[in-house]
N, C-alpha and C. Protein backbone atom coordinates (compact mmCIF):
# COMPACT_ATOMS: atom_id res chain seq x y z
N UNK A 1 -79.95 160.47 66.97
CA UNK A 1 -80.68 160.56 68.22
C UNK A 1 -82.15 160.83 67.95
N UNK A 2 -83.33 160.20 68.67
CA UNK A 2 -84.35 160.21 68.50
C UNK A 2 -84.92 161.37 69.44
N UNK A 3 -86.44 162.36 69.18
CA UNK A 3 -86.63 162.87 69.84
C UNK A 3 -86.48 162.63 71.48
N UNK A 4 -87.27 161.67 71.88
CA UNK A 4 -87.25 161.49 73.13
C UNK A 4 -85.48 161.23 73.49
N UNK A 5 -84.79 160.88 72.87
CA UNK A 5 -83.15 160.56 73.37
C UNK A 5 -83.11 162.54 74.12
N UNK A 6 -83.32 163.52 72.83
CA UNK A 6 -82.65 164.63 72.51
C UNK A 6 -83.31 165.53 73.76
N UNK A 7 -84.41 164.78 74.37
CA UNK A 7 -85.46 165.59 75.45
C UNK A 7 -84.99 164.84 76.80
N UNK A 8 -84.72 163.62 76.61
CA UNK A 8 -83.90 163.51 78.10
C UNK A 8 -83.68 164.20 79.23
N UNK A 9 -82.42 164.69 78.77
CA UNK A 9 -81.46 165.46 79.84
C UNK A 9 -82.63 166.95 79.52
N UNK A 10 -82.58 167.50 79.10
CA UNK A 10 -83.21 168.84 79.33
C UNK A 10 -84.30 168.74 80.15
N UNK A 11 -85.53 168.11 79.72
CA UNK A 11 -86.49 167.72 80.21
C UNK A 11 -86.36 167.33 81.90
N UNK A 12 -85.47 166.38 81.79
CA UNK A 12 -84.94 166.32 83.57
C UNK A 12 -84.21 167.71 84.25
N UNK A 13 -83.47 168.52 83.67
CA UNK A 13 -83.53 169.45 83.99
C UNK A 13 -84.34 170.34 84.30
N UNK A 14 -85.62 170.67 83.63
CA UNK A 14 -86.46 171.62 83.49
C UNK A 14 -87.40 170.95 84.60
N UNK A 15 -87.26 169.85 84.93
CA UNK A 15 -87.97 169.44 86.12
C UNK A 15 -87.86 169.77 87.28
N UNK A 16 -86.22 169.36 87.37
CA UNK A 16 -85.37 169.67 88.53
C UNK A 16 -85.50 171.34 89.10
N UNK A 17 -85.53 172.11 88.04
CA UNK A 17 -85.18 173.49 88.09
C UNK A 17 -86.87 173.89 88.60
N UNK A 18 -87.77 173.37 88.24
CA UNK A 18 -89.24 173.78 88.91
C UNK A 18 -89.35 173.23 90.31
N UNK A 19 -88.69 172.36 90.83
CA UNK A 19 -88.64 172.01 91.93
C UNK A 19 -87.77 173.21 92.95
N UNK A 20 -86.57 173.39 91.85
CA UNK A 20 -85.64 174.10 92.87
C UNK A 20 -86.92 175.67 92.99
N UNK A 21 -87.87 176.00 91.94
CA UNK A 21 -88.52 177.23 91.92
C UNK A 21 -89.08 177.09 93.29
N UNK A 22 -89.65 175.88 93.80
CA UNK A 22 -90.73 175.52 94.80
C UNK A 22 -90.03 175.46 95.73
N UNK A 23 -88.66 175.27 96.20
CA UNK A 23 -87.72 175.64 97.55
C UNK A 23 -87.90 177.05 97.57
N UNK A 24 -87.37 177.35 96.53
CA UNK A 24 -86.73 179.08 96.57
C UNK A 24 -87.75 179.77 96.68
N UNK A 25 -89.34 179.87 96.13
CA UNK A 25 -89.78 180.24 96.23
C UNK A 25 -90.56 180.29 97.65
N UNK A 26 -90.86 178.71 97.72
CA UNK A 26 -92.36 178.68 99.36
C UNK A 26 -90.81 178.68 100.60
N UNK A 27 -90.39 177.99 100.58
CA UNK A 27 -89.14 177.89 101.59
C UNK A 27 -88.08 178.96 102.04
N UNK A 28 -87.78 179.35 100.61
CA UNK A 28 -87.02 180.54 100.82
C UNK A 28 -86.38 182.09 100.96
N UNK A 29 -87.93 182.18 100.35
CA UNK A 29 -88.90 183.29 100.27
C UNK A 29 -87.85 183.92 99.54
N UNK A 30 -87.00 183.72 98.62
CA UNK A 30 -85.91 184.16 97.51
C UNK A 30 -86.65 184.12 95.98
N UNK A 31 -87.46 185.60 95.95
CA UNK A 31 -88.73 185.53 94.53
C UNK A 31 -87.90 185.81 93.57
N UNK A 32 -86.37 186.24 93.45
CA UNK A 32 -86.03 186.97 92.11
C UNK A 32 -85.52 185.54 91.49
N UNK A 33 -84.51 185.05 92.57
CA UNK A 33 -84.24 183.64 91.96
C UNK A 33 -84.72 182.49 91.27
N UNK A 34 -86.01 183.13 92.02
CA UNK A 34 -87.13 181.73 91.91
C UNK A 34 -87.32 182.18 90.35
N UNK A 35 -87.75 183.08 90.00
CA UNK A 35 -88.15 183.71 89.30
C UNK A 35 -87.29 183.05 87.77
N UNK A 36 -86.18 183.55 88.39
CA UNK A 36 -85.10 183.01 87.23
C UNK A 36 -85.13 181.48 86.92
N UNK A 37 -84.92 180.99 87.95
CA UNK A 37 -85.22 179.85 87.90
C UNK A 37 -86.44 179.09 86.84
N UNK A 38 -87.64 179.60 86.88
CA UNK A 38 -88.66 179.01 86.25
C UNK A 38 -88.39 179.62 84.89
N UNK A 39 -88.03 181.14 84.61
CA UNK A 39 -87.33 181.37 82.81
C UNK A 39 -86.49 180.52 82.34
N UNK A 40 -85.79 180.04 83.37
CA UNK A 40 -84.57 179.04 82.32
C UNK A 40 -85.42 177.75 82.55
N UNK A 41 -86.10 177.02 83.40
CA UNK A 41 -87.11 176.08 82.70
C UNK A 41 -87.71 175.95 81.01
N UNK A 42 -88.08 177.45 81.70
CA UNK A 42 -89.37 177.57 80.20
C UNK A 42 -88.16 177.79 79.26
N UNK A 43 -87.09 177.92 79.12
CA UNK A 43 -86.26 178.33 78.38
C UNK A 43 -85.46 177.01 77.25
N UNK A 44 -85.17 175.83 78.36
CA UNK A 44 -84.67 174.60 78.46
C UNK A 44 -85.83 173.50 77.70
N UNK A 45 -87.42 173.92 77.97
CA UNK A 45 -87.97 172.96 77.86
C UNK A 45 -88.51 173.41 75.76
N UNK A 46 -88.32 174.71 75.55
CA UNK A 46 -88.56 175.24 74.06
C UNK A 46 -87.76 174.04 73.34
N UNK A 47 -86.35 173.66 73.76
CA UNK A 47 -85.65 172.69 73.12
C UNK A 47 -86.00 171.27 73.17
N UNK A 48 -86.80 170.89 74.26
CA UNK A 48 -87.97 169.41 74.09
C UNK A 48 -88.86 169.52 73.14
N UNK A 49 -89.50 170.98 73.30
CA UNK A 49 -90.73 171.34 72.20
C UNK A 49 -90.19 170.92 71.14
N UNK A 50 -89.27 171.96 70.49
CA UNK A 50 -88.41 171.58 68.97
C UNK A 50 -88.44 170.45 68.53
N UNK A 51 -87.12 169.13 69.43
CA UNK A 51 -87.03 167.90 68.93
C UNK A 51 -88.35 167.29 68.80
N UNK A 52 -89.00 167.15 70.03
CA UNK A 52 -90.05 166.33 69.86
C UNK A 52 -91.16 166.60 68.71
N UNK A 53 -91.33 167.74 68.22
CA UNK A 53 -92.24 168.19 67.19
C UNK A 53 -91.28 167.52 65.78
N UNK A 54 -89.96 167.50 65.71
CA UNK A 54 -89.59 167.25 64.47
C UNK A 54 -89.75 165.72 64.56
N UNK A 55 -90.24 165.11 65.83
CA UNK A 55 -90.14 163.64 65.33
C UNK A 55 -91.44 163.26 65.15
N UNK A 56 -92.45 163.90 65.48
CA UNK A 56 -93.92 163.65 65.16
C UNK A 56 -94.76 164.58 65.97
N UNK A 57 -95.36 165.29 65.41
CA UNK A 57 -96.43 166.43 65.94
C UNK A 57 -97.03 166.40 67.07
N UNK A 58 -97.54 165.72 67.16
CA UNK A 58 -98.31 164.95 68.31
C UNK A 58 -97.05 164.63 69.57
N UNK A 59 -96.11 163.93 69.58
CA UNK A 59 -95.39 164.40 70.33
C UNK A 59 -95.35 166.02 71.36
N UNK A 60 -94.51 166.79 70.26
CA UNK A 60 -94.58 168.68 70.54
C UNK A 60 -95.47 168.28 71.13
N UNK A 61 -97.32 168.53 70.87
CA UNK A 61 -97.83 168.62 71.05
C UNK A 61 -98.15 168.30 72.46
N UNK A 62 -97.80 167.26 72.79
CA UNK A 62 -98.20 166.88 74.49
C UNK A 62 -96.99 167.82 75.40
N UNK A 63 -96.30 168.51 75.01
CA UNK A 63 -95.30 168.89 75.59
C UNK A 63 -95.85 170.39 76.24
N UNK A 64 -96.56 170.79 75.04
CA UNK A 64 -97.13 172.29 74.71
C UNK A 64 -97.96 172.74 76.02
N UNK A 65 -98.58 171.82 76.78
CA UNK A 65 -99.32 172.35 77.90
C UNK A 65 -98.48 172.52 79.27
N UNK A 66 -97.30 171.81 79.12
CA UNK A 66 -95.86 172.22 80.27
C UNK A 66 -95.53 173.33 79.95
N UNK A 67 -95.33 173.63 78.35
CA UNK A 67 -94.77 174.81 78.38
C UNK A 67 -95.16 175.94 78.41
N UNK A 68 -96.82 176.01 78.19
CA UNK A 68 -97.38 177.10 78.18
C UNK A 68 -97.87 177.54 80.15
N UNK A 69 -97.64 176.23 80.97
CA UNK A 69 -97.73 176.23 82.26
C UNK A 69 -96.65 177.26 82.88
N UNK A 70 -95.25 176.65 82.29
CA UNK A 70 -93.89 177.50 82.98
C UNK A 70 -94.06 178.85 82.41
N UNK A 71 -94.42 179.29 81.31
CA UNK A 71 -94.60 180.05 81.02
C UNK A 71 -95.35 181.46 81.51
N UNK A 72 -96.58 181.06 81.83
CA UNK A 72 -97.58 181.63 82.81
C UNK A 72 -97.21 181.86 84.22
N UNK A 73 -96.53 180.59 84.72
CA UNK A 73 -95.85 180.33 86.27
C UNK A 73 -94.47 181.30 86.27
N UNK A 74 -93.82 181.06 85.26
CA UNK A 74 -92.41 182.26 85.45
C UNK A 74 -93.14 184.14 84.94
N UNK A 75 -94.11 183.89 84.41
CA UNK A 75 -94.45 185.53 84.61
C UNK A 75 -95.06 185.57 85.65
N UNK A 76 -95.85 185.13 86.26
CA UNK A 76 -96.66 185.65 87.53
C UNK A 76 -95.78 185.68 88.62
N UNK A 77 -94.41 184.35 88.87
CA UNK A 77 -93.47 184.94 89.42
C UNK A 77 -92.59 186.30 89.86
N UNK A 78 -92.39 186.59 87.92
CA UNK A 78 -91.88 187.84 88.18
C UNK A 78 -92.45 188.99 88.82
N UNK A 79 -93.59 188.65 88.51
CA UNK A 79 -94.39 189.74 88.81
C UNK A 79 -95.28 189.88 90.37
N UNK A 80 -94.70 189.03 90.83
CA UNK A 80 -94.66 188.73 92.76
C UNK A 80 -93.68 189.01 92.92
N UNK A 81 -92.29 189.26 92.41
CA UNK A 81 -90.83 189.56 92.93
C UNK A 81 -91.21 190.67 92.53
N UNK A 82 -91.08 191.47 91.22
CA UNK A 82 -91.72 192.80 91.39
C UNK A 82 -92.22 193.47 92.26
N UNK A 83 -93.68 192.92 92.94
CA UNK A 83 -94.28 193.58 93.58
C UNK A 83 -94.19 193.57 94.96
N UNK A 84 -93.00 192.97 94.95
CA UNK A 84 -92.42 192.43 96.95
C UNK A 84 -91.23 192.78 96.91
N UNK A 85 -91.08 193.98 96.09
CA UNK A 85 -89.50 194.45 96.27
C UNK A 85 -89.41 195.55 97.90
């Protein structure tokens, strides 16, 4: 399996799951979920990082600014569910 095969399905996941952040969060005003929600993104998408870096650097590399996004986006989350307890 080639990187991009091995980033597929996760990658569509980690999509899906930032979308579901953007219900739960603006729609449903449900911050802990949301919250969770965007960790297992950022969680899901470390395993796109991986493959895609072992198949050529530059790859990873374009990946790296999603992940350092969810990253930033699932802490400031938490830290609005935190502070709206």
């Amino acid at each position: 399996m080639t990187g991009v095969q091995t980033c597929a399905l996760p990658i569509s996941v980690s999509i899906a799951g930032a979308l579901a952040w953007a219900y739960l969060f603006y729609v449903g005003q449900s911050l802990t979920p949301a919250a969770v929600c965007l960790t297992g993104c950022a969680l899901i998408t470390v395993i796109c990082v991986a493959a895609a870096w072992s198949q050529a650097w530059w790859m990873g590399a374009l990946l790296l600014p999603y992940q350092a996004w969810l990253l930033v986006a699932a802490s400031l989350s938490w830290g609005y569910a935190a502070l709206n307890r």
